[in-house]
Protein backbone atom coordinates (compact mmCIF):
# COMPACT_ATOMS: atom_id res chain seq x y z
CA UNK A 1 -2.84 40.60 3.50
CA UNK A 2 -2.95 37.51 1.21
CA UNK A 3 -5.71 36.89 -1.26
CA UNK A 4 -6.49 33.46 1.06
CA UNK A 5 -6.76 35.06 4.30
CA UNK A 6 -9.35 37.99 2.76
CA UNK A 7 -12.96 38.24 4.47
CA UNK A 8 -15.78 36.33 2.65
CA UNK A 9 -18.01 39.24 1.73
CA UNK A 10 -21.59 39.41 2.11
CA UNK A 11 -23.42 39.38 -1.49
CA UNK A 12 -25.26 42.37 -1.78
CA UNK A 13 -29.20 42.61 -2.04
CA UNK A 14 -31.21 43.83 -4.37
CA UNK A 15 -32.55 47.57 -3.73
CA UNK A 16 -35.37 46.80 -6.80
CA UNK A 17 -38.35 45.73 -5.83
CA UNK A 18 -40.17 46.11 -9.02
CA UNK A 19 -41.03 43.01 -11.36
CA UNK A 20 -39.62 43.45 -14.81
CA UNK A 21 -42.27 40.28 -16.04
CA UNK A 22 -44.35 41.90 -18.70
CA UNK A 23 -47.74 40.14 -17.21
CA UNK A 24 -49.28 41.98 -20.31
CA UNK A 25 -47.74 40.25 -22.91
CA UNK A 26 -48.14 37.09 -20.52
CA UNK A 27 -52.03 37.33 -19.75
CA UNK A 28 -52.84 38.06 -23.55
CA UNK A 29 -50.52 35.03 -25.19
CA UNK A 30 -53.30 32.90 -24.93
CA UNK A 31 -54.39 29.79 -23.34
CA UNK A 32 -52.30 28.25 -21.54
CA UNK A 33 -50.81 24.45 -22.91
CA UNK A 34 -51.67 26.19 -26.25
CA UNK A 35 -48.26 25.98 -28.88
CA UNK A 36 -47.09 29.51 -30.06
CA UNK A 37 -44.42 30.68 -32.24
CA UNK A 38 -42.15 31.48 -29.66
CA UNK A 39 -43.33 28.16 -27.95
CA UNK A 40 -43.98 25.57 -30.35
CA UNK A 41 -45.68 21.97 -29.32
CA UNK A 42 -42.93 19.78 -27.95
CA UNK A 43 -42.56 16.51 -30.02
CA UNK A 44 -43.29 13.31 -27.96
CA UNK A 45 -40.41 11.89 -28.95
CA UNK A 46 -38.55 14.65 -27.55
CA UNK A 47 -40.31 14.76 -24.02
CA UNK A 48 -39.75 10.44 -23.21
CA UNK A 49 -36.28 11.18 -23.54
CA UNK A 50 -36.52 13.65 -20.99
CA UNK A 51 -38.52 11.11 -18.63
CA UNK A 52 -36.22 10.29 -15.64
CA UNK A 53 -36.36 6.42 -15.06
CA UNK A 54 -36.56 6.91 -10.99
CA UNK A 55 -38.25 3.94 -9.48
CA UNK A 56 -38.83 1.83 -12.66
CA UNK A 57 -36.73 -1.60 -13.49
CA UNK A 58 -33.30 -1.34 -15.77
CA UNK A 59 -33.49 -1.53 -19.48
CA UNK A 60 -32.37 -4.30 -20.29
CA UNK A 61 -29.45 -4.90 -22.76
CA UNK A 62 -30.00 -5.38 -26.10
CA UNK A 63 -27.51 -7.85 -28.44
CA UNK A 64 -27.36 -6.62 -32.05
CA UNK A 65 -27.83 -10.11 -34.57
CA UNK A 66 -28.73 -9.88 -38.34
CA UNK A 67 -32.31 -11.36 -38.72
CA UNK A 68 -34.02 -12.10 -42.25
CA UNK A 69 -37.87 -10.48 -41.64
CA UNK A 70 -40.22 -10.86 -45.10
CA UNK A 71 -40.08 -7.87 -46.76
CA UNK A 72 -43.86 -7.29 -46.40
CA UNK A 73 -43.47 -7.47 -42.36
CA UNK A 74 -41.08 -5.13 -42.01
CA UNK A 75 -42.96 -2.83 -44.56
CA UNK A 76 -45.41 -2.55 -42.32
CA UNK A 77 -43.54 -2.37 -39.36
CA UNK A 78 -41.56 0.97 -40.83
CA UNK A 79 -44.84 2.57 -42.11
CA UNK A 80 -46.10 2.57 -38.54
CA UNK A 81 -43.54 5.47 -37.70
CA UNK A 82 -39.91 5.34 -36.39
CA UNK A 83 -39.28 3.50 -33.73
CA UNK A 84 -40.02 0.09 -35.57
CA UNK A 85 -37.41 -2.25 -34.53
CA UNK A 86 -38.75 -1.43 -30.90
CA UNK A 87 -42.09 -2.71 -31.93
CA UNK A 88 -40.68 -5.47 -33.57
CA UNK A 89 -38.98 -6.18 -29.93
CA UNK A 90 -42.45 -5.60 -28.25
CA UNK A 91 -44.03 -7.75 -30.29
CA UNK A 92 -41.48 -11.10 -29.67
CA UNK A 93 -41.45 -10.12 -25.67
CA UNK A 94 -45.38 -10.38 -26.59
CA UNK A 95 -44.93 -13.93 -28.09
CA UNK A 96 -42.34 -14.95 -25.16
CA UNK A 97 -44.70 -13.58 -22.40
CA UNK A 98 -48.03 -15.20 -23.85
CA UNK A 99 -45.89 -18.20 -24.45
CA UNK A 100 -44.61 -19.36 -20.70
């Protein structure tokens, strides 16, 4: 008989019908949302990227130029956190918006 023409077999179930969760150790690691060792706080950062964009309108493309920003601007843009050339973006879409 040829290896093509064999008989799907069934997959076999499983005779075990006890749990092997340790409910336990579950109940007692404390309250739920709560960060532990073993499950430390997600960052933020970390968690948008993970966001699936279903239902919301492309990103749009972005052109790279070279732009000359007074140091004292973009200062305080960067000591607001990373992400500070999006800012800066939010804040000129700002200016367009209020501007029309």
């Amino acid at each position: 008989m040829l290896a093509s023409a064999r008989q799907p077999s069934a997959k076999r179930r499983s005779t075990q019908m006890k749990s092997e969760t340790d409910w336990p150790k579950l109940m007692d690691s404390g309250a739920p949302g709560v960060p532990t060792s073993e499950h430390p706080e997600a960052e933020i950062a970390h968690v948008v990227r993970g966001v699936v964009r279903r239902g919301l309108q492309p990103v749009p493309s972005k052109s790279l130029i070279s732009l000359r920003i007074d140091q004292d601007v973009i200062e305080w843009f960067k000591g607001q956190g990373p992400g500070y050339q999006t800012r800066i973006n939010a804040v000129l879409r700002a200016f367009r918006d209020a501007s029309t």
